[in-house]
PDB file of N, CA and C in Angstrom:
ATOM      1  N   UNK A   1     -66.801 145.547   8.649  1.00  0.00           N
ATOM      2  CA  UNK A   1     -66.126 145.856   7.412  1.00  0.00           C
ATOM      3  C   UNK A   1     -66.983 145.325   6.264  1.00  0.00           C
ATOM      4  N   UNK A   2     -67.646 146.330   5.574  1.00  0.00           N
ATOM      5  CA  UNK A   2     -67.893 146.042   4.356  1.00  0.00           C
ATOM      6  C   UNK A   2     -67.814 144.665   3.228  1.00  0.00           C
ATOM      7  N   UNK A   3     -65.986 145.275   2.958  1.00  0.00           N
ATOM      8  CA  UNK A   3     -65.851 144.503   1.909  1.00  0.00           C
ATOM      9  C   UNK A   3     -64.424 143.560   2.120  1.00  0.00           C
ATOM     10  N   UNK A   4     -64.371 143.083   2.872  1.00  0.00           N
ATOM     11  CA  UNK A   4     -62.973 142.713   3.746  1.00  0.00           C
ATOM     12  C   UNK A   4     -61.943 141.625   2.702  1.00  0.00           C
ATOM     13  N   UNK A   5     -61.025 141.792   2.868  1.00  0.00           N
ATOM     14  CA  UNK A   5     -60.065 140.660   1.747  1.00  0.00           C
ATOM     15  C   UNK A   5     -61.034 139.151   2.571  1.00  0.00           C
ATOM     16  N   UNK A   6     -61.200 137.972   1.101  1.00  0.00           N
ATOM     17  CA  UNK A   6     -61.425 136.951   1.871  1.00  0.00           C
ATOM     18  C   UNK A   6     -60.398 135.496   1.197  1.00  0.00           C
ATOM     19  N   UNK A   7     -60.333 134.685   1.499  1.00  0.00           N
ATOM     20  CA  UNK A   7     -59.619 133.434   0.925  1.00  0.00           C
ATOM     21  C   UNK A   7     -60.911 132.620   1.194  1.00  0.00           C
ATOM     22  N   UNK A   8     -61.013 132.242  -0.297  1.00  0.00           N
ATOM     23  CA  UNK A   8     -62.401 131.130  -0.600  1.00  0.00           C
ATOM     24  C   UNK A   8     -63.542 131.540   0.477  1.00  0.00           C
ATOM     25  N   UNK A   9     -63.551 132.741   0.096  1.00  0.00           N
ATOM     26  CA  UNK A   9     -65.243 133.514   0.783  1.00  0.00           C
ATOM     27  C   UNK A   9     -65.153 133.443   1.908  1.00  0.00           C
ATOM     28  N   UNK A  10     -64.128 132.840   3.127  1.00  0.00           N
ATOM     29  CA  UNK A  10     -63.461 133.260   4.467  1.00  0.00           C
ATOM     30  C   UNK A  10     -62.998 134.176   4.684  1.00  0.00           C
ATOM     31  N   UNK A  11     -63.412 134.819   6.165  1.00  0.00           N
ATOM     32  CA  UNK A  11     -62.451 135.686   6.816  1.00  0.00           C
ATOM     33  C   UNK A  11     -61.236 134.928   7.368  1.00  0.00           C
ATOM     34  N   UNK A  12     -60.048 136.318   7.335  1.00  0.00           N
ATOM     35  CA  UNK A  12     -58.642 135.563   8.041  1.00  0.00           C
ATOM     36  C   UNK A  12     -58.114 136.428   8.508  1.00  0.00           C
ATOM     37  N   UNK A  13     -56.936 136.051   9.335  1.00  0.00           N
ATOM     38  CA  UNK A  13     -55.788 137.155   9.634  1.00  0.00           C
ATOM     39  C   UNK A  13     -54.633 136.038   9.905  1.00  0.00           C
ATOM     40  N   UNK A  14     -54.007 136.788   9.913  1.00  0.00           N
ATOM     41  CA  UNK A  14     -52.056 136.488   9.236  1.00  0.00           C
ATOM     42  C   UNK A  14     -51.760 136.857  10.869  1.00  0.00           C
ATOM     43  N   UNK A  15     -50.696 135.409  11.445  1.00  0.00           N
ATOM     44  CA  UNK A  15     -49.963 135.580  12.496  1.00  0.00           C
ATOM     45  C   UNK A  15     -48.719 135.381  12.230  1.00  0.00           C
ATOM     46  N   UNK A  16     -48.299 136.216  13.056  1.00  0.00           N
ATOM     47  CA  UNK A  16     -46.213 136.120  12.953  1.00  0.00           C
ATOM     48  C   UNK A  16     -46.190 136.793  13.938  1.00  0.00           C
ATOM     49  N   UNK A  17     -44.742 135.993  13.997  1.00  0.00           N
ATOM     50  CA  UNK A  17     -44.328 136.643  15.582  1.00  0.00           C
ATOM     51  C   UNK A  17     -42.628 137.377  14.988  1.00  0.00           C
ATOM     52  N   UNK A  18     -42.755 138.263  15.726  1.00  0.00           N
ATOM     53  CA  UNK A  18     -42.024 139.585  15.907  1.00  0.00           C
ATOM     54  C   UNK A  18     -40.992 139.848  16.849  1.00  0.00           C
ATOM     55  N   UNK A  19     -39.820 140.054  17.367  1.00  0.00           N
ATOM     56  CA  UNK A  19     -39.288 140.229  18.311  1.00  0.00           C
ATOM     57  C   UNK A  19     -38.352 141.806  17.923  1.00  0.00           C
ATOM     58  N   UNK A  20     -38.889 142.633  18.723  1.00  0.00           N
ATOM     59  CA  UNK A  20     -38.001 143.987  18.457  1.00  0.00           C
ATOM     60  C   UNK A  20     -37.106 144.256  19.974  1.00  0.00           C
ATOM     61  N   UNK A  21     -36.059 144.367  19.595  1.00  0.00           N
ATOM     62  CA  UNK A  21     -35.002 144.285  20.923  1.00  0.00           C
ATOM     63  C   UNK A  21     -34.437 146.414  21.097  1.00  0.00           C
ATOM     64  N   UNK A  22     -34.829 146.514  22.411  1.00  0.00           N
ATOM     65  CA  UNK A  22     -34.084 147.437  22.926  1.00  0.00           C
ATOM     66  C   UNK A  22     -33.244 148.448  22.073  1.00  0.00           C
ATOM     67  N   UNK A  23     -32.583 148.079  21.096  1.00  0.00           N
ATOM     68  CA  UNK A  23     -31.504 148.436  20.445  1.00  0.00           C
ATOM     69  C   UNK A  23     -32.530 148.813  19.188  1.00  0.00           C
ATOM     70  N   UNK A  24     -33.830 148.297  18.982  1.00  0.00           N
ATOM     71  CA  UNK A  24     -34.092 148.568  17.229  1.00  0.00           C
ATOM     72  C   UNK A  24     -33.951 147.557  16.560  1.00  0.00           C
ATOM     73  N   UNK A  25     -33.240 146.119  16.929  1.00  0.00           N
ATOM     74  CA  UNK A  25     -33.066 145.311  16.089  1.00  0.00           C
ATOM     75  C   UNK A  25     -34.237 144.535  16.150  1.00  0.00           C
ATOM     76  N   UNK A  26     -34.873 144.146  14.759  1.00  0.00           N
ATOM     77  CA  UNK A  26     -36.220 142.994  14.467  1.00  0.00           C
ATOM     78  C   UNK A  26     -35.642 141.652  13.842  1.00  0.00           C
ATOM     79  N   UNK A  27     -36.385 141.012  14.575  1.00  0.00           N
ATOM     80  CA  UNK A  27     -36.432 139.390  14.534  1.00  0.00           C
ATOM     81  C   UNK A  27     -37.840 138.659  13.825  1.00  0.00           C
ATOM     82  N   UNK A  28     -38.002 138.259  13.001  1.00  0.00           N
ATOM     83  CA  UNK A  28     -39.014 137.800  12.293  1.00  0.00           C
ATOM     84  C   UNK A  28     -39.206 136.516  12.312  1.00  0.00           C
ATOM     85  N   UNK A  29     -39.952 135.710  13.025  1.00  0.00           N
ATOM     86  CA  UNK A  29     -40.180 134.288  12.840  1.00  0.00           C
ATOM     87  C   UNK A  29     -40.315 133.906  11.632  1.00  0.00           C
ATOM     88  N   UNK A  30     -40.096 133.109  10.583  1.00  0.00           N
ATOM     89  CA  UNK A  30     -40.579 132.615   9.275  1.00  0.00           C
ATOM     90  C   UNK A  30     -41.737 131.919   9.284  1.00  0.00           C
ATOM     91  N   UNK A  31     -42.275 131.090   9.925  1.00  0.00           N
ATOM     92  CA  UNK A  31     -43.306 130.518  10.090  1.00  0.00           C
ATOM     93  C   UNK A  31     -44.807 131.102  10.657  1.00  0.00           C
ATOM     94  N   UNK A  32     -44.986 131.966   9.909  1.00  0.00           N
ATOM     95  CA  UNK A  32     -46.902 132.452  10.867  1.00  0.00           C
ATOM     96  C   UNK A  32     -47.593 131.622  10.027  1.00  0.00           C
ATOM     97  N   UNK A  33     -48.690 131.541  10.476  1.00  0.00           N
ATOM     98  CA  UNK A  33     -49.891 130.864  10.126  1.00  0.00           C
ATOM     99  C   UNK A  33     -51.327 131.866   9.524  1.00  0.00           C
ATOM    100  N   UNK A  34     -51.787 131.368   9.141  1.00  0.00           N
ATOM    101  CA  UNK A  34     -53.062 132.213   9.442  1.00  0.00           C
ATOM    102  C   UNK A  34     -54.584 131.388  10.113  1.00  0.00           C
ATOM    103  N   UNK A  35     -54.932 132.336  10.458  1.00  0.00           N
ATOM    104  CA  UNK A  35     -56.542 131.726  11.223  1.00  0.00           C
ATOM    105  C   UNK A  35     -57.968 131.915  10.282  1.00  0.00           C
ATOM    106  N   UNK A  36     -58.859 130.864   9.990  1.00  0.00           N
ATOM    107  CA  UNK A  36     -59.419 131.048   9.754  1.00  0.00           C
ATOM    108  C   UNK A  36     -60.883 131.176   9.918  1.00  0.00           C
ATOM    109  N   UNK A  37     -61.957 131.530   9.634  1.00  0.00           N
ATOM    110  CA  UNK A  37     -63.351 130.936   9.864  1.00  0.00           C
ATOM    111  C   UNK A  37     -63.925 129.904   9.346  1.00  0.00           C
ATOM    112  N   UNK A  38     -64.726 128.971  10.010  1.00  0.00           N
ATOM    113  CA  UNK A  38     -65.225 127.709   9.486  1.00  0.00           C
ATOM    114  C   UNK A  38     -66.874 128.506   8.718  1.00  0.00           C
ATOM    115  N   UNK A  39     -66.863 129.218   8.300  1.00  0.00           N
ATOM    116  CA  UNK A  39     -68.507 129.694   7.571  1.00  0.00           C
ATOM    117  C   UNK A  39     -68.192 130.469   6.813  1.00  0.00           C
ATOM    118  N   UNK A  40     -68.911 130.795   5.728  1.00  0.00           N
ATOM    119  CA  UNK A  40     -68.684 132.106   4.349  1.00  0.00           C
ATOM    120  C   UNK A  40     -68.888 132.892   4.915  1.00  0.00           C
ATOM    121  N   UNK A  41     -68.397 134.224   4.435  1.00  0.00           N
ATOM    122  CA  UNK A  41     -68.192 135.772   4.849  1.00  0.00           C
ATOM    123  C   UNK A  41     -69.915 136.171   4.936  1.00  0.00           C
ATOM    124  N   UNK A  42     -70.427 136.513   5.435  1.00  0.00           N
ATOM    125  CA  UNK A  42     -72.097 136.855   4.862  1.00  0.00           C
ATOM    126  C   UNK A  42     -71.957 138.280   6.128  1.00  0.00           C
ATOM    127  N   UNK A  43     -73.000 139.234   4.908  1.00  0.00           N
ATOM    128  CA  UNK A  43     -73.443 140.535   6.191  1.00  0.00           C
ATOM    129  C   UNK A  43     -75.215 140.718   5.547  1.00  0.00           C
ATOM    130  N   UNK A  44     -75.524 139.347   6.030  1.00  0.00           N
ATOM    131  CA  UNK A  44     -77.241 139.305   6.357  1.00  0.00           C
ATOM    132  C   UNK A  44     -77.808 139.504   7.588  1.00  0.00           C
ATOM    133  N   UNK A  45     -78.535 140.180   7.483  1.00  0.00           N
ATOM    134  CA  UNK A  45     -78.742 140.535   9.301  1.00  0.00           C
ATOM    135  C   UNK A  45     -78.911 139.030  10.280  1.00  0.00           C
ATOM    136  N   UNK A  46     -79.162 138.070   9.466  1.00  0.00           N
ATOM    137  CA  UNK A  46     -78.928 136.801  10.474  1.00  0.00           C
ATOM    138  C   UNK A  46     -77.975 136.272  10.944  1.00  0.00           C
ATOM    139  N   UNK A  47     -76.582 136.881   9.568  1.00  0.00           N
ATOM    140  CA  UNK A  47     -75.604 136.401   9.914  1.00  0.00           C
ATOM    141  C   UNK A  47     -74.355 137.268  10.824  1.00  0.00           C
ATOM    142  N   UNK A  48     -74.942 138.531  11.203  1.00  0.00           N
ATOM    143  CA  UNK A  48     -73.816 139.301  12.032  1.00  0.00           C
ATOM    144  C   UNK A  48     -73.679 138.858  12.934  1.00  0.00           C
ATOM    145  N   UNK A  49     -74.355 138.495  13.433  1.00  0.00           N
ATOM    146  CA  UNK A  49     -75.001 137.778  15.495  1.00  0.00           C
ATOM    147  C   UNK A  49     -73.865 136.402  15.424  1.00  0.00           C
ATOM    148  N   UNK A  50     -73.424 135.964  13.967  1.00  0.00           N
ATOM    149  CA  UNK A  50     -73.151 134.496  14.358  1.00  0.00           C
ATOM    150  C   UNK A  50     -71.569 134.788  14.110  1.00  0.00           C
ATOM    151  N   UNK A  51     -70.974 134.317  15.322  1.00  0.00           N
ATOM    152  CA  UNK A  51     -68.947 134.194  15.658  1.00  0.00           C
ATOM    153  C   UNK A  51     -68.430 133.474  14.614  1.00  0.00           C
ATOM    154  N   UNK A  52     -69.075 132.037  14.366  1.00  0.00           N
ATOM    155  CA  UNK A  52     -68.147 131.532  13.206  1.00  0.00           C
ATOM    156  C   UNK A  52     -68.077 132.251  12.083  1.00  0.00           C
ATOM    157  N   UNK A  53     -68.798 133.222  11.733  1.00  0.00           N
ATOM    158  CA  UNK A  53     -68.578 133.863  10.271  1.00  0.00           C
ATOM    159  C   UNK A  53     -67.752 135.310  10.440  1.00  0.00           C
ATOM    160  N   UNK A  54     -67.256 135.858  11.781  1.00  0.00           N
ATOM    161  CA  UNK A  54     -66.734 137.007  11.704  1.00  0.00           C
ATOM    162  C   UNK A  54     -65.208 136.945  12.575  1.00  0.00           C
ATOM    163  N   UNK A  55     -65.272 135.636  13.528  1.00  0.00           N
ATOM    164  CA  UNK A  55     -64.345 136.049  14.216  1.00  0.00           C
ATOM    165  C   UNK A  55     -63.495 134.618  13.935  1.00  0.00           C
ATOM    166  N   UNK A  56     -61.970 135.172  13.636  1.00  0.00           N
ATOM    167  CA  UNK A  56     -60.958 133.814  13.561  1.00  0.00           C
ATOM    168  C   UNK A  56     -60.613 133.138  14.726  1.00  0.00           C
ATOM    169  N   UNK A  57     -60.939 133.852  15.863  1.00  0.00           N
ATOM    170  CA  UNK A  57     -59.983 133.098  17.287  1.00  0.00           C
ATOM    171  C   UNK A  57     -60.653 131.581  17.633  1.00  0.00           C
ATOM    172  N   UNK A  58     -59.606 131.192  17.553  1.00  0.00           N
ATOM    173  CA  UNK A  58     -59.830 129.274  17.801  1.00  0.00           C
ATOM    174  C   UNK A  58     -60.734 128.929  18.684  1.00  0.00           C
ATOM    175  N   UNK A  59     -60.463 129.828  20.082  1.00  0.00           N
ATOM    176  CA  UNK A  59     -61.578 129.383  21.051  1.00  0.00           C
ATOM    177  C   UNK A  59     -62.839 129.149  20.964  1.00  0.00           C
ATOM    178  N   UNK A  60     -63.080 130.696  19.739  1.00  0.00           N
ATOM    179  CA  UNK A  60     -64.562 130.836  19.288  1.00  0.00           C
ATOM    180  C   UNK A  60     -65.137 129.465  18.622  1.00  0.00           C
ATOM    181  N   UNK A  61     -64.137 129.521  17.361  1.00  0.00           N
ATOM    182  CA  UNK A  61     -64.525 128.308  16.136  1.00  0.00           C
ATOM    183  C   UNK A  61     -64.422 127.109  16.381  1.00  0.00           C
ATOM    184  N   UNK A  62     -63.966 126.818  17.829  1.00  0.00           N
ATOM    185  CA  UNK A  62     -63.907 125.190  18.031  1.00  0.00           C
ATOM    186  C   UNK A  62     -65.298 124.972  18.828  1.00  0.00           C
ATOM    187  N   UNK A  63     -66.119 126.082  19.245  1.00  0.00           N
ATOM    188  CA  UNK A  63     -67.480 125.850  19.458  1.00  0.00           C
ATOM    189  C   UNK A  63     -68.374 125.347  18.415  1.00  0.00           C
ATOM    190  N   UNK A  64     -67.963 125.408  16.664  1.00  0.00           N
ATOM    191  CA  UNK A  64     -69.209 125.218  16.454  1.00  0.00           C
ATOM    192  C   UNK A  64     -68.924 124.227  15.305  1.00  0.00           C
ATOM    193  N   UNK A  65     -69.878 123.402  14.745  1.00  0.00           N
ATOM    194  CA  UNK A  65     -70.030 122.018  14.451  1.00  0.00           C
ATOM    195  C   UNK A  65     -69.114 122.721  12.841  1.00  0.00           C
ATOM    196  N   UNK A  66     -69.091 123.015  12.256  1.00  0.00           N
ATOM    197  CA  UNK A  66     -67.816 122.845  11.236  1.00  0.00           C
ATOM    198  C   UNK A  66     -66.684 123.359  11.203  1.00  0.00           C
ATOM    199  N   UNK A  67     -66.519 123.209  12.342  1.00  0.00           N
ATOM    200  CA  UNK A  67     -64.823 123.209  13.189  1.00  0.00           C
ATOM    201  C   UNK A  67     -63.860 122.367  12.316  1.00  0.00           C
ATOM    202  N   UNK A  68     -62.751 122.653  11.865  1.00  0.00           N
ATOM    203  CA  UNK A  68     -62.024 121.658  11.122  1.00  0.00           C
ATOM    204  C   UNK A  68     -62.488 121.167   9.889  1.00  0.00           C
ATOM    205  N   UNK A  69     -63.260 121.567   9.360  1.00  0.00           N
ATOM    206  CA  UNK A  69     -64.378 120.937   8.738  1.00  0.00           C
ATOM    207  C   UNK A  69     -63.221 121.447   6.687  1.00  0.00           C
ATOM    208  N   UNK A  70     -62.978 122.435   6.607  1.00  0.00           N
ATOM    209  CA  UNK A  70     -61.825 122.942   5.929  1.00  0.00           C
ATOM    210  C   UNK A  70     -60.453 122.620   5.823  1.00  0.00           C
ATOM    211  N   UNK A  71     -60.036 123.117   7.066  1.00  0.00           N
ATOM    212  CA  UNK A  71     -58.189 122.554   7.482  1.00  0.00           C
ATOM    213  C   UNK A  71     -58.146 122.334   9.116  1.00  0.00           C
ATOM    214  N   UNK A  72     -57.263 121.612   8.899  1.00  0.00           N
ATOM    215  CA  UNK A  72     -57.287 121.431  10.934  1.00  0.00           C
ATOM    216  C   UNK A  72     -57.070 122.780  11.653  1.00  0.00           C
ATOM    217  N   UNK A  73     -58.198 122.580  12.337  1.00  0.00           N
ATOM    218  CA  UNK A  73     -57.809 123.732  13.864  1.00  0.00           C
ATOM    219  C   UNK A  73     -58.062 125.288  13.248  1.00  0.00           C
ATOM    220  N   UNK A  74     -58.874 125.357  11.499  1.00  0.00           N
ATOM    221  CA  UNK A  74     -58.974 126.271  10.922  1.00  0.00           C
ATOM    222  C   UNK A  74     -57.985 126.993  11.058  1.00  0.00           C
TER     223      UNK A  74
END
């Protein structure tokens, strides 16, 4: 993506949890979070190759040394 929404030059995405029942009825947790990246948004060809700058999943970003380095657990 180009030109992607960012918060303070981070990528993110918005979690909530959802419950849709049988019937049609939705249940909305109040509490989502969002995930973030520990590196600025960059699309330099050095920087596509690198996970902390494109991808939010925790597993990824707790690999690399400015992990937390922003907010806990990004």
């Amino acid at each position: 993506m180009e030109d992607p929404m960012l918060i303070n030059k981070r990528k993110f995405d918005i979690r909530v949890w959802v419950l849709i029942t049988m019937d049609c009825r939705v249940f909305l947790f109040k509490e989502g979070y969002l995930r973030m990246t520990s590196s600025n948004y960059d699309l330099t060809p050095e920087s596509i190759l690198r996970p902390e700058v494109h991808l939010t999943n925790n597993a990824v970003q707790s690999k690399f040394e400015d992990y937390g380095k922003f907010e806990n657990g990004n």
